[in-house]
C-alpha atoms as a PDB file:
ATOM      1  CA  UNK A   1      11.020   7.879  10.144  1.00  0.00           C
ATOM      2  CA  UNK A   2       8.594   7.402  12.722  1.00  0.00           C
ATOM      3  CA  UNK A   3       8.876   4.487  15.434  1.00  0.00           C
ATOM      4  CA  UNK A   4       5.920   1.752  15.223  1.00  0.00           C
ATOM      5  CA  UNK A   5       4.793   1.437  18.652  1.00  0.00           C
ATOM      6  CA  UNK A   6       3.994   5.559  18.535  1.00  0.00           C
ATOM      7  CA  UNK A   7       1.580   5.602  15.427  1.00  0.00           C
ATOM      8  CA  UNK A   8      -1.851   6.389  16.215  1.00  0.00           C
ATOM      9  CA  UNK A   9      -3.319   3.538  13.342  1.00  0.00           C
ATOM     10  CA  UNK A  10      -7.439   4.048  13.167  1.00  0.00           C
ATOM     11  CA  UNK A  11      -8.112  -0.039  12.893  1.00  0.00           C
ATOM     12  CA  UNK A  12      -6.484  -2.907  14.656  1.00  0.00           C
ATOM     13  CA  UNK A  13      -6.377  -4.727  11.379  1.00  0.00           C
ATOM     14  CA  UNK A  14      -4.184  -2.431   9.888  1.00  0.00           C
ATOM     15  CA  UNK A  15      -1.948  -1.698  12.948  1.00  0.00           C
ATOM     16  CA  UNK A  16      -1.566  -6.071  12.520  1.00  0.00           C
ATOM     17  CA  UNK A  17      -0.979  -6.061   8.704  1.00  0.00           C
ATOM     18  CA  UNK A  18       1.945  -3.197   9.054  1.00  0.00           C
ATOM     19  CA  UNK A  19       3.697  -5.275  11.884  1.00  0.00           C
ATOM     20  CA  UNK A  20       3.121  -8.296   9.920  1.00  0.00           C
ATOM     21  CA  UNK A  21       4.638  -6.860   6.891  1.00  0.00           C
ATOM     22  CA  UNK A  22       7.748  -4.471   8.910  1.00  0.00           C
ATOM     23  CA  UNK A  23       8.304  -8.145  10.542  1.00  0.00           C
ATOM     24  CA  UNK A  24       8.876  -9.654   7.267  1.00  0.00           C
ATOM     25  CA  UNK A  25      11.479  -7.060   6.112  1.00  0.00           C
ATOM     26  CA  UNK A  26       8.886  -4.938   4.383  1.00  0.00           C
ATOM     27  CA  UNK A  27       8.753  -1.001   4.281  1.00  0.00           C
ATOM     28  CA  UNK A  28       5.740   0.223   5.601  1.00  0.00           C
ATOM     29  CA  UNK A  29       4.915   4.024   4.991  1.00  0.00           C
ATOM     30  CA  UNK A  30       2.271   6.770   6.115  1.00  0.00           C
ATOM     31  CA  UNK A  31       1.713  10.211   4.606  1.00  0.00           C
ATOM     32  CA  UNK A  32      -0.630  11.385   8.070  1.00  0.00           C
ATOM     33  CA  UNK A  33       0.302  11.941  11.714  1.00  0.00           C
ATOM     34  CA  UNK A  34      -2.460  10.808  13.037  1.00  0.00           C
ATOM     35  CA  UNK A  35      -5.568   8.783  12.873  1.00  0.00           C
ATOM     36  CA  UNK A  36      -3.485   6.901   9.963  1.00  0.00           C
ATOM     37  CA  UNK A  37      -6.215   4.618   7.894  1.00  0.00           C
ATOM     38  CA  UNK A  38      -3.763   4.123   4.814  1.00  0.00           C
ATOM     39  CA  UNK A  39      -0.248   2.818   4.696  1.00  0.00           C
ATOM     40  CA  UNK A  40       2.289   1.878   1.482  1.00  0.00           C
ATOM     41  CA  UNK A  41       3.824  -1.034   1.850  1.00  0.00           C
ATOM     42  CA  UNK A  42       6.807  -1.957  -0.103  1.00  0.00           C
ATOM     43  CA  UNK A  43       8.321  -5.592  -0.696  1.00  0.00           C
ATOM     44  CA  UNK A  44      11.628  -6.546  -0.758  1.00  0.00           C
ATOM     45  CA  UNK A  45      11.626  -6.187  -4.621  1.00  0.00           C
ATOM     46  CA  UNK A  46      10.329  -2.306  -3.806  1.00  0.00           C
ATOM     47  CA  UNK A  47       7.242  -3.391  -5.665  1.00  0.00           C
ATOM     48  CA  UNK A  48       4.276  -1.742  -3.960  1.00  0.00           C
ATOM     49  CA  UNK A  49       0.920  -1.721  -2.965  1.00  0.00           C
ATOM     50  CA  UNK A  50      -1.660   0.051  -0.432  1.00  0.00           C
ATOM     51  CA  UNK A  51      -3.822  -1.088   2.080  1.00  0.00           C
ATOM     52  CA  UNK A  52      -6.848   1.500   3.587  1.00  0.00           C
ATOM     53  CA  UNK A  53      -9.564   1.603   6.257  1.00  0.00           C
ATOM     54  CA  UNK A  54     -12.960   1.286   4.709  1.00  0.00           C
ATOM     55  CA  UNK A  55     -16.482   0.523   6.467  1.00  0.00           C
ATOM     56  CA  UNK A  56     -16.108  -3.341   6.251  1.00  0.00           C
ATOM     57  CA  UNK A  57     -12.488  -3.900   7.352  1.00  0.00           C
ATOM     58  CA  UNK A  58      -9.549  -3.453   5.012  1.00  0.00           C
ATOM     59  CA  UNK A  59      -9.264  -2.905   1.413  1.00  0.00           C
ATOM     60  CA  UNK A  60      -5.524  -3.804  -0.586  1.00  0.00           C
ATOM     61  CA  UNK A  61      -5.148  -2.009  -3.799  1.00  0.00           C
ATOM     62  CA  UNK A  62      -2.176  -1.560  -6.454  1.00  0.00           C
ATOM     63  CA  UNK A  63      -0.258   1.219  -7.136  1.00  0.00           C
ATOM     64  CA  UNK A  64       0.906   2.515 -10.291  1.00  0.00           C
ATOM     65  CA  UNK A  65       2.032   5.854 -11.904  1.00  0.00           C
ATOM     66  CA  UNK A  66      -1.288   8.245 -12.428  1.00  0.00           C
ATOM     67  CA  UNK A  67      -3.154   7.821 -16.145  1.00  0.00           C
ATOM     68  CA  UNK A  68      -5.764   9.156 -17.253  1.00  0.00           C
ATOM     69  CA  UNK A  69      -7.764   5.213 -18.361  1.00  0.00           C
ATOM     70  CA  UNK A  70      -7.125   3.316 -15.072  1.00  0.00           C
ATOM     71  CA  UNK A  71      -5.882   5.883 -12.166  1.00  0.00           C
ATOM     72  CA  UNK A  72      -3.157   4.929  -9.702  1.00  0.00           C
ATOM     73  CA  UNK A  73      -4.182   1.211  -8.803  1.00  0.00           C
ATOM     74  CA  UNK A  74      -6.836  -1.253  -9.091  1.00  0.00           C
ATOM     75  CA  UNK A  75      -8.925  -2.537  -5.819  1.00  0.00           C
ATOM     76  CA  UNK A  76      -7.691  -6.330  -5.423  1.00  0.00           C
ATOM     77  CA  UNK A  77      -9.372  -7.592  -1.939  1.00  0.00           C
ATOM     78  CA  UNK A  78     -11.523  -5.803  -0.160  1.00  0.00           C
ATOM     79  CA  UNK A  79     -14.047  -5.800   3.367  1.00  0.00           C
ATOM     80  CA  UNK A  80     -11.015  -7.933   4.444  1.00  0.00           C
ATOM     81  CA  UNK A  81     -10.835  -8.206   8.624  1.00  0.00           C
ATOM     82  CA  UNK A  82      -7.662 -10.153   8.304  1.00  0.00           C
ATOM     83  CA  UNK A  83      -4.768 -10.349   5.775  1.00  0.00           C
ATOM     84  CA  UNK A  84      -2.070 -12.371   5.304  1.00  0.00           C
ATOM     85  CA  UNK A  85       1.463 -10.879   4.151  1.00  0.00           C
ATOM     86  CA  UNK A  86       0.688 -13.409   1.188  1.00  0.00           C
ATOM     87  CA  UNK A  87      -2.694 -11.285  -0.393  1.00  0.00           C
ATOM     88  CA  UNK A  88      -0.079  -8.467   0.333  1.00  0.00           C
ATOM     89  CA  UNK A  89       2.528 -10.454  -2.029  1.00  0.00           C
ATOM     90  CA  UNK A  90      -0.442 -10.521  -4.567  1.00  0.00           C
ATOM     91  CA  UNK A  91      -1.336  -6.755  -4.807  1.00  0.00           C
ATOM     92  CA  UNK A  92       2.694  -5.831  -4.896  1.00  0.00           C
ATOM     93  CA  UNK A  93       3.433  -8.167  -8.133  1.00  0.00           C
ATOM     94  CA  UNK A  94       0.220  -7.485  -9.748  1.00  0.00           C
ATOM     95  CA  UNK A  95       0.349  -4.969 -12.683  1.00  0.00           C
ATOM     96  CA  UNK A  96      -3.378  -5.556 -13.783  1.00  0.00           C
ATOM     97  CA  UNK A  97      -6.037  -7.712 -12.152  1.00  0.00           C
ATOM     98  CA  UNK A  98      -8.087 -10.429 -14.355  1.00  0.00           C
ATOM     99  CA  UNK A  99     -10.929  -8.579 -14.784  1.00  0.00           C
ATOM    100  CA  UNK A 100      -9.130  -5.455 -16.199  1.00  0.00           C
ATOM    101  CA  UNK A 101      -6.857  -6.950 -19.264  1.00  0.00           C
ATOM    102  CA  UNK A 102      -7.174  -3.891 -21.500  1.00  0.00           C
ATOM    103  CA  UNK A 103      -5.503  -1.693 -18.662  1.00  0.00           C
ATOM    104  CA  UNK A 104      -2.173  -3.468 -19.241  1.00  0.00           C
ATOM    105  CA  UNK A 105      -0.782  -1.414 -21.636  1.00  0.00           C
ATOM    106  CA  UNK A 106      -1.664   1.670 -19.734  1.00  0.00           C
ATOM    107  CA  UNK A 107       0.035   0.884 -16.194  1.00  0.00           C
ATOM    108  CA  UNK A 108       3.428   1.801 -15.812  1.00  0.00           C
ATOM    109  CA  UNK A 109       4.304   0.284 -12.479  1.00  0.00           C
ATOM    110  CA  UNK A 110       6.957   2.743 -10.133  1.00  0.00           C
ATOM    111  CA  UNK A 111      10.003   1.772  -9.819  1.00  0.00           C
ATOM    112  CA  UNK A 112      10.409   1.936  -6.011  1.00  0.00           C
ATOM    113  CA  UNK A 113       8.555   3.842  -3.133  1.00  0.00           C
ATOM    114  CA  UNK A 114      11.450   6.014  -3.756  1.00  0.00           C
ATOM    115  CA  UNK A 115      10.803   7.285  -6.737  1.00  0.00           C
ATOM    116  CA  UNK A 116       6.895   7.162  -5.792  1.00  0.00           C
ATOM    117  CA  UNK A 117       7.860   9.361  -2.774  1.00  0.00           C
ATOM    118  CA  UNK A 118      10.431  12.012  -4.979  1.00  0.00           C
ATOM    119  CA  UNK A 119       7.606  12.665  -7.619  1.00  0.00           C
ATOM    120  CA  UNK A 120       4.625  13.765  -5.177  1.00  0.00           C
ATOM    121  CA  UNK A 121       5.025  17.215  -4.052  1.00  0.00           C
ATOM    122  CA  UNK A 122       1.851  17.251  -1.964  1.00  0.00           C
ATOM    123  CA  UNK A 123       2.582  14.623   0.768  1.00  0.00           C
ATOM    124  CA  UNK A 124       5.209  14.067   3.110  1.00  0.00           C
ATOM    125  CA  UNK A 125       5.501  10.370   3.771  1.00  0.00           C
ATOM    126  CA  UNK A 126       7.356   8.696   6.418  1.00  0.00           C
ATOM    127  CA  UNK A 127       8.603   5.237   6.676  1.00  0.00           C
ATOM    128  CA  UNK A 128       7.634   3.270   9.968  1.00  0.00           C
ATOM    129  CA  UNK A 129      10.144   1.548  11.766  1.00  0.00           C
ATOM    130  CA  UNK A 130       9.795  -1.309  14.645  1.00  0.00           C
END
């Protein structure tokens, strides 16, 4: 575990969005030490989704198990300055966005972070606390 007020976050909007989301009971995870510009963030239903650091602010994505016809998630906001734990709420529950219907019966969503965590054997992730 690694304690909140000690990660090195690369954007304020993302430092805001993690204590946003840890302050609603959320997990919040990182996979770097440093310089972190990509958390996990799992709901209180361990449904989960991943917001990153791009050019124009903050983009949320999915998460699923890897395939071969639609990768590991699907882009659901993006550019975004600010987010609300709500557009957070949207990217956990969402198995396939609108636009992307014919993906649905590729995406097998994980389980839990848990289980996301226990079948990577390349990254070390670490769940922030406050």
């Amino acid at each position: 575990m690694k304690i909140f007020n000690q990660i090195d976050f690369k954007s304020e909007s993302l430092k805001q969005i993690s204590e946003k989301c840890l302050d609603k009971g959320y997990k919040v995870f990182i996979f770097q030490d440093t310089n972190i510009s990509q958390v996990f963030i799992s709901d209180k239903q361990d449904n989960i989704c991943t917001v990153s650091c791009c050019l124009g602010g903050l983009n949320v994505s999915t998460v699923h198990k890897p395939n071969r016809d639609c990768g590991t998630g699907f882009r659901v906001h993006d550019d975004l300055y600010q987010l609300s734990v709500n557009q957070i709420d949207t990217a956990c529950n969402m198995i396939v966005p609108l636009w992307a219907p014919g993906s649905f019966k590729h995406v097998k969503k994980w389980k839990s972070m848990t289980e996301k965590i226990n079948s990577c054997s390349v990254l070390t992730y670490h769940e922030i606390i406050l």
